[in-house]
C-alpha atoms as a PDB file:
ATOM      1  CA  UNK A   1     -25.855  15.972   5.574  1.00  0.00           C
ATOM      2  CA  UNK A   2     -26.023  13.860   2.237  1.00  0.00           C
ATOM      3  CA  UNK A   3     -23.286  14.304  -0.086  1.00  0.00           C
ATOM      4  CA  UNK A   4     -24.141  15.485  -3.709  1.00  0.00           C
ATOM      5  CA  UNK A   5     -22.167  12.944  -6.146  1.00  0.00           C
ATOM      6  CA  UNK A   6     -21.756  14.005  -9.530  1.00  0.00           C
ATOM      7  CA  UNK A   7     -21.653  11.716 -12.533  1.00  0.00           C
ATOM      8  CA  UNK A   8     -17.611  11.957 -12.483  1.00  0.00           C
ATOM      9  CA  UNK A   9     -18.314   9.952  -9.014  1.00  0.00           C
ATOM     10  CA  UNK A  10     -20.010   7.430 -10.392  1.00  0.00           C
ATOM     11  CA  UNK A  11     -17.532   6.865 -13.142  1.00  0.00           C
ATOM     12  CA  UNK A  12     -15.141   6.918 -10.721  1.00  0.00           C
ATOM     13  CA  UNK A  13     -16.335   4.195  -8.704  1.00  0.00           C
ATOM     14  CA  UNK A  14     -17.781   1.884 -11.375  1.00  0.00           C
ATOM     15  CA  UNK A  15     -13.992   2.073 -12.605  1.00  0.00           C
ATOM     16  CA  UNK A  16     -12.446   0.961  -9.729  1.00  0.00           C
ATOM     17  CA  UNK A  17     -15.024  -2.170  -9.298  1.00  0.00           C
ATOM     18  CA  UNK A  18     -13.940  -2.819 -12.280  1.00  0.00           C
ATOM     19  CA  UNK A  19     -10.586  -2.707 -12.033  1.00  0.00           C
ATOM     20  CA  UNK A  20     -10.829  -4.382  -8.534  1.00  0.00           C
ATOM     21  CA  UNK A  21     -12.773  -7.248 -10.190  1.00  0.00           C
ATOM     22  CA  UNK A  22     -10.171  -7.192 -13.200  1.00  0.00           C
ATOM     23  CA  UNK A  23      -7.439  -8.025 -10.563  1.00  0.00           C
ATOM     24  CA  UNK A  24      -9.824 -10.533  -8.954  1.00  0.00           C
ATOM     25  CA  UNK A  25      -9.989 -12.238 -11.894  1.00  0.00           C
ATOM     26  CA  UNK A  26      -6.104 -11.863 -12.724  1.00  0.00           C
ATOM     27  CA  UNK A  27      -5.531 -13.491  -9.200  1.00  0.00           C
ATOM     28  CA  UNK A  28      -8.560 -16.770  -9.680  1.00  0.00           C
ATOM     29  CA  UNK A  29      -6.803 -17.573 -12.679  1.00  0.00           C
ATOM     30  CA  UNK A  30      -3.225 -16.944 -11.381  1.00  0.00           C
ATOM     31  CA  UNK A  31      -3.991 -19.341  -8.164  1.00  0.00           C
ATOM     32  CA  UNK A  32      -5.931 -22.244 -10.318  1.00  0.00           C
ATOM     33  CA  UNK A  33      -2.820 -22.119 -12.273  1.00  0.00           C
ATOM     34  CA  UNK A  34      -1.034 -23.174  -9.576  1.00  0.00           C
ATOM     35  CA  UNK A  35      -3.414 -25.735  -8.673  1.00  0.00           C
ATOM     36  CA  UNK A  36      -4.782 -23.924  -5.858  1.00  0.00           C
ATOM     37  CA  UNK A  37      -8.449 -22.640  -5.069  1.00  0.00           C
ATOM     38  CA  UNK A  38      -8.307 -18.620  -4.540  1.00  0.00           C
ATOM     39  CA  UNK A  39      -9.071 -19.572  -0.670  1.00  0.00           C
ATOM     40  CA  UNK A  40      -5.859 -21.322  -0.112  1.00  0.00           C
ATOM     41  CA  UNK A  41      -4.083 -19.083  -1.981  1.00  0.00           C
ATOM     42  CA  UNK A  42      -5.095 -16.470   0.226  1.00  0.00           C
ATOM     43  CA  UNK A  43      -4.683 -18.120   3.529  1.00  0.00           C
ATOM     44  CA  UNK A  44      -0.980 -18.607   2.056  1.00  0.00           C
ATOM     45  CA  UNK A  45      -0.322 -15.385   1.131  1.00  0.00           C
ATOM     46  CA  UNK A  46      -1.966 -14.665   5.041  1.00  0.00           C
ATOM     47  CA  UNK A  47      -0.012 -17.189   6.926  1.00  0.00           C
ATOM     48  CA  UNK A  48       3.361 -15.629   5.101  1.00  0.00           C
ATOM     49  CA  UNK A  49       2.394 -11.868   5.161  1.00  0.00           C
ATOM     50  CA  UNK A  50       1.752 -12.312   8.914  1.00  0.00           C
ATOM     51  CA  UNK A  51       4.282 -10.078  11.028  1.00  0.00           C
ATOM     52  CA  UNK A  52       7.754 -11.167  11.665  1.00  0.00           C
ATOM     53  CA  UNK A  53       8.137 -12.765  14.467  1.00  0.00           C
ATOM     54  CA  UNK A  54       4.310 -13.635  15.096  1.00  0.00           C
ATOM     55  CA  UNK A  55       3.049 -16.896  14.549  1.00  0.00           C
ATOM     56  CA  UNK A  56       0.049 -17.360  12.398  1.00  0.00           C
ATOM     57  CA  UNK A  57      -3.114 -19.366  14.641  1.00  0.00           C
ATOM     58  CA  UNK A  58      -6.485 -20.869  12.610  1.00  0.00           C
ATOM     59  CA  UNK A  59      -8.026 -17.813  14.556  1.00  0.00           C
ATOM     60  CA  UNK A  60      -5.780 -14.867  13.255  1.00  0.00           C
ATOM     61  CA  UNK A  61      -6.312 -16.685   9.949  1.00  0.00           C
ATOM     62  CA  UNK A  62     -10.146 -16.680  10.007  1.00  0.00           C
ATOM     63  CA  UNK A  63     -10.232 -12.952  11.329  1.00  0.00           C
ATOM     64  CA  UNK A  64      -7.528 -12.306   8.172  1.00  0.00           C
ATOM     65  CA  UNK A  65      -9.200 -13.811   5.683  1.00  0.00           C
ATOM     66  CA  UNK A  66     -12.928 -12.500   7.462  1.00  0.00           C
ATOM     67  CA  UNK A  67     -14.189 -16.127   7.412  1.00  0.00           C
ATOM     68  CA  UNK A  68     -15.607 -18.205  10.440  1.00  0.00           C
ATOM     69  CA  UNK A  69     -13.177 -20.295  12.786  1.00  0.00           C
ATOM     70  CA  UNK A  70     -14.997 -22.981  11.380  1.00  0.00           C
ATOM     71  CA  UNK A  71     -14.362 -22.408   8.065  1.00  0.00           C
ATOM     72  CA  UNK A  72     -10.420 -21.176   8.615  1.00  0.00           C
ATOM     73  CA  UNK A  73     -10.163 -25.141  10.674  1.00  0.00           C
ATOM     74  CA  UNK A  74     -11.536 -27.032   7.183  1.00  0.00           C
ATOM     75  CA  UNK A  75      -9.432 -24.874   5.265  1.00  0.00           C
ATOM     76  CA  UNK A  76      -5.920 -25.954   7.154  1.00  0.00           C
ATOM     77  CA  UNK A  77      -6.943 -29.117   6.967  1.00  0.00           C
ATOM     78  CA  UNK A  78      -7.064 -28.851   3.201  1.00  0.00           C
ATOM     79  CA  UNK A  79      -3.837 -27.613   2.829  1.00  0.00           C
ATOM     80  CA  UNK A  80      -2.536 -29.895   5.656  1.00  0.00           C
ATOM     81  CA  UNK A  81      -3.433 -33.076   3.494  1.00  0.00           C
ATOM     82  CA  UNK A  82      -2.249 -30.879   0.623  1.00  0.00           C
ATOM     83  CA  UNK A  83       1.569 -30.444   1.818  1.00  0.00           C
ATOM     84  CA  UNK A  84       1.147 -26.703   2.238  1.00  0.00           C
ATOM     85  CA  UNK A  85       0.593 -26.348   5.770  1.00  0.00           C
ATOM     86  CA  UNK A  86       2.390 -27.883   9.258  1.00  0.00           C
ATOM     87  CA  UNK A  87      -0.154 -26.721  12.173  1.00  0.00           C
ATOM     88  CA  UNK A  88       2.273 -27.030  15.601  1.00  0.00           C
ATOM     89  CA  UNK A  89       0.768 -26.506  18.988  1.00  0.00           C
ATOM     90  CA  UNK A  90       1.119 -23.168  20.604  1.00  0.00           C
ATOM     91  CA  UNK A  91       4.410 -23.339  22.853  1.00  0.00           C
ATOM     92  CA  UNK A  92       2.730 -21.018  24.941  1.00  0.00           C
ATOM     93  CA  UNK A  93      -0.735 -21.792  24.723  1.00  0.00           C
ATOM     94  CA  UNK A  94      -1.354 -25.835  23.735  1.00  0.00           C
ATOM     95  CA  UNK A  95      -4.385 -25.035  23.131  1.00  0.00           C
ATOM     96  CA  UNK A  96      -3.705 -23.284  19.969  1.00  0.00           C
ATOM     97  CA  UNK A  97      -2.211 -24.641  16.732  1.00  0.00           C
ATOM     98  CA  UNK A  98       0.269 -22.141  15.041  1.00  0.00           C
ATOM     99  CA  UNK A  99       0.792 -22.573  11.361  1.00  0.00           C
ATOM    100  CA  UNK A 100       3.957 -22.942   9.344  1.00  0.00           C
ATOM    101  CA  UNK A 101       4.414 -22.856   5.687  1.00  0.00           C
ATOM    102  CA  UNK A 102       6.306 -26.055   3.897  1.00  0.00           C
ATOM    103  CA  UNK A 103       8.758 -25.786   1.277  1.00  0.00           C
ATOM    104  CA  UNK A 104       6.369 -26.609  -1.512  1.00  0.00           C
ATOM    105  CA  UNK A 105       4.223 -23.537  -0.548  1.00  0.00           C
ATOM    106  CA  UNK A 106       6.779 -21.275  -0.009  1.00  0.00           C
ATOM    107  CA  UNK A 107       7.792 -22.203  -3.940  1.00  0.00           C
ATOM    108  CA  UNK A 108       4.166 -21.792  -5.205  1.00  0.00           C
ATOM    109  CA  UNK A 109       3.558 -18.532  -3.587  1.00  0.00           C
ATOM    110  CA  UNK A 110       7.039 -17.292  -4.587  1.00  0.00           C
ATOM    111  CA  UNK A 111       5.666 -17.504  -7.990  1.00  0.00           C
ATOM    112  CA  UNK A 112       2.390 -16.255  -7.802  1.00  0.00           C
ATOM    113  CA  UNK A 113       3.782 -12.992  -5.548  1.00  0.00           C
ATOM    114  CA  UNK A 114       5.877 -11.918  -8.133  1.00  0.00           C
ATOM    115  CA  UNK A 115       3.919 -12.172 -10.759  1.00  0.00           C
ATOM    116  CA  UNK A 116       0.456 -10.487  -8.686  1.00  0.00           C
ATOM    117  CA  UNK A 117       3.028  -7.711  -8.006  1.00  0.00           C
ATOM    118  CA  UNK A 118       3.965  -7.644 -11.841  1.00  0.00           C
ATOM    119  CA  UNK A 119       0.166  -6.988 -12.266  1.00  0.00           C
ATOM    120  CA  UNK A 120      -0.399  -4.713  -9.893  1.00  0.00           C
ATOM    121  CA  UNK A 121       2.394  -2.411 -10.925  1.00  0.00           C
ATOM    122  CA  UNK A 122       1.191  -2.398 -14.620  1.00  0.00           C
ATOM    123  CA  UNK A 123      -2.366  -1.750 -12.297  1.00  0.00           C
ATOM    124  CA  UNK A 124      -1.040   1.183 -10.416  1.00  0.00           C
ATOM    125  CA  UNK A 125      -1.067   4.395 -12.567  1.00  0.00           C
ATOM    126  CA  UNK A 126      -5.090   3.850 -12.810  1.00  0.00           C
ATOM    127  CA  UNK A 127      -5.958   2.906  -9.784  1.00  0.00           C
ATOM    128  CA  UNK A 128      -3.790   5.925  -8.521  1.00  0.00           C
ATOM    129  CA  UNK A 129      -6.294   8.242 -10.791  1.00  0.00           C
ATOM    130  CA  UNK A 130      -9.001   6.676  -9.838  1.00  0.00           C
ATOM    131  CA  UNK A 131      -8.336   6.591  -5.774  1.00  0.00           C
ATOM    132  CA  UNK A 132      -6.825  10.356  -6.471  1.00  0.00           C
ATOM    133  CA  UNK A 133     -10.353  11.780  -7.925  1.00  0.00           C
ATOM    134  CA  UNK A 134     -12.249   9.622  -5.468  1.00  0.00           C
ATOM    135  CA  UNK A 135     -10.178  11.407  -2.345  1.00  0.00           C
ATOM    136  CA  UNK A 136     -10.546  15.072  -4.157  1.00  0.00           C
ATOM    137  CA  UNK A 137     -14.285  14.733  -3.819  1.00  0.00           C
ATOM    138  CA  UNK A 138     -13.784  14.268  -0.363  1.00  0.00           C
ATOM    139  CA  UNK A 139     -11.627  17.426  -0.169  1.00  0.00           C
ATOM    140  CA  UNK A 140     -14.163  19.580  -2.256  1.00  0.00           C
ATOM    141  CA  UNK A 141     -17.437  18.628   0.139  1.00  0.00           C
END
């Protein structure tokens, strides 16, 4: 059965694209501040976000960022030569490269953490609105 989406829908979702894409564009400019493409700053934020105690491989990277192995290889090589990255082989599995974070990286993303979490907060109120109405329509089906 098809749901029935009222104009209040509509508005609701072309709001939060926007406000998605407002963030987007918050976090482009944000990373190319820093000198880094949006990519790397991703895979940074990946590599450190990754669960304690679980080492970060090219191929949990690629599935993280939903990019091809291919793709996730180039893009540690680019912030190998870069300084941001050490790749180490897999203790476990030499087959494997884990990745570690260098100092410099750590410093960058320190920075650009605190202040995406700066806008996100100022962000939160209406996206809360906007996810709340979405989720009531849901309900009300």
């Amino acid at each position: 059965m098809e749901e029935t989406l009222s104009q209040a829908d509509y508005e609701a979702l072309a709001t939060l694209r926007h406000t998605l894409r407002k963030f987007m564009d918050f976090s482009t400019s944000a990373a190319h501040g820093e000198g880094l493409p949006p990519q790397q700053h991703q895979a940074l934020l990946a590599i450190k976000g990754n669960r304690q105690g679980s080492a970060m491989t090219i191929g949990m990277l690629a599935e993280r960022l939903l990019i091809a192995p291919h793709t996730a290889t180039e893009l540690v090589g680019r912030l190998t030569e870069s300084g941001y990255v050490t790749r180490h082989p897999d203790p476990v599995d030499k087959r494997r490269q884990t990745l570690q974070l260098t100092e410099r990286s750590e410093e960058v993303l320190r920075r650009l953490s605190a202040i995406h979490l700066r806008e996100i907060r100022d962000m939160a109120p209406e996206l809360i609105d906007i996810l709340k109405h979405l989720q009531a329509g849901v309900r009300d089906s």
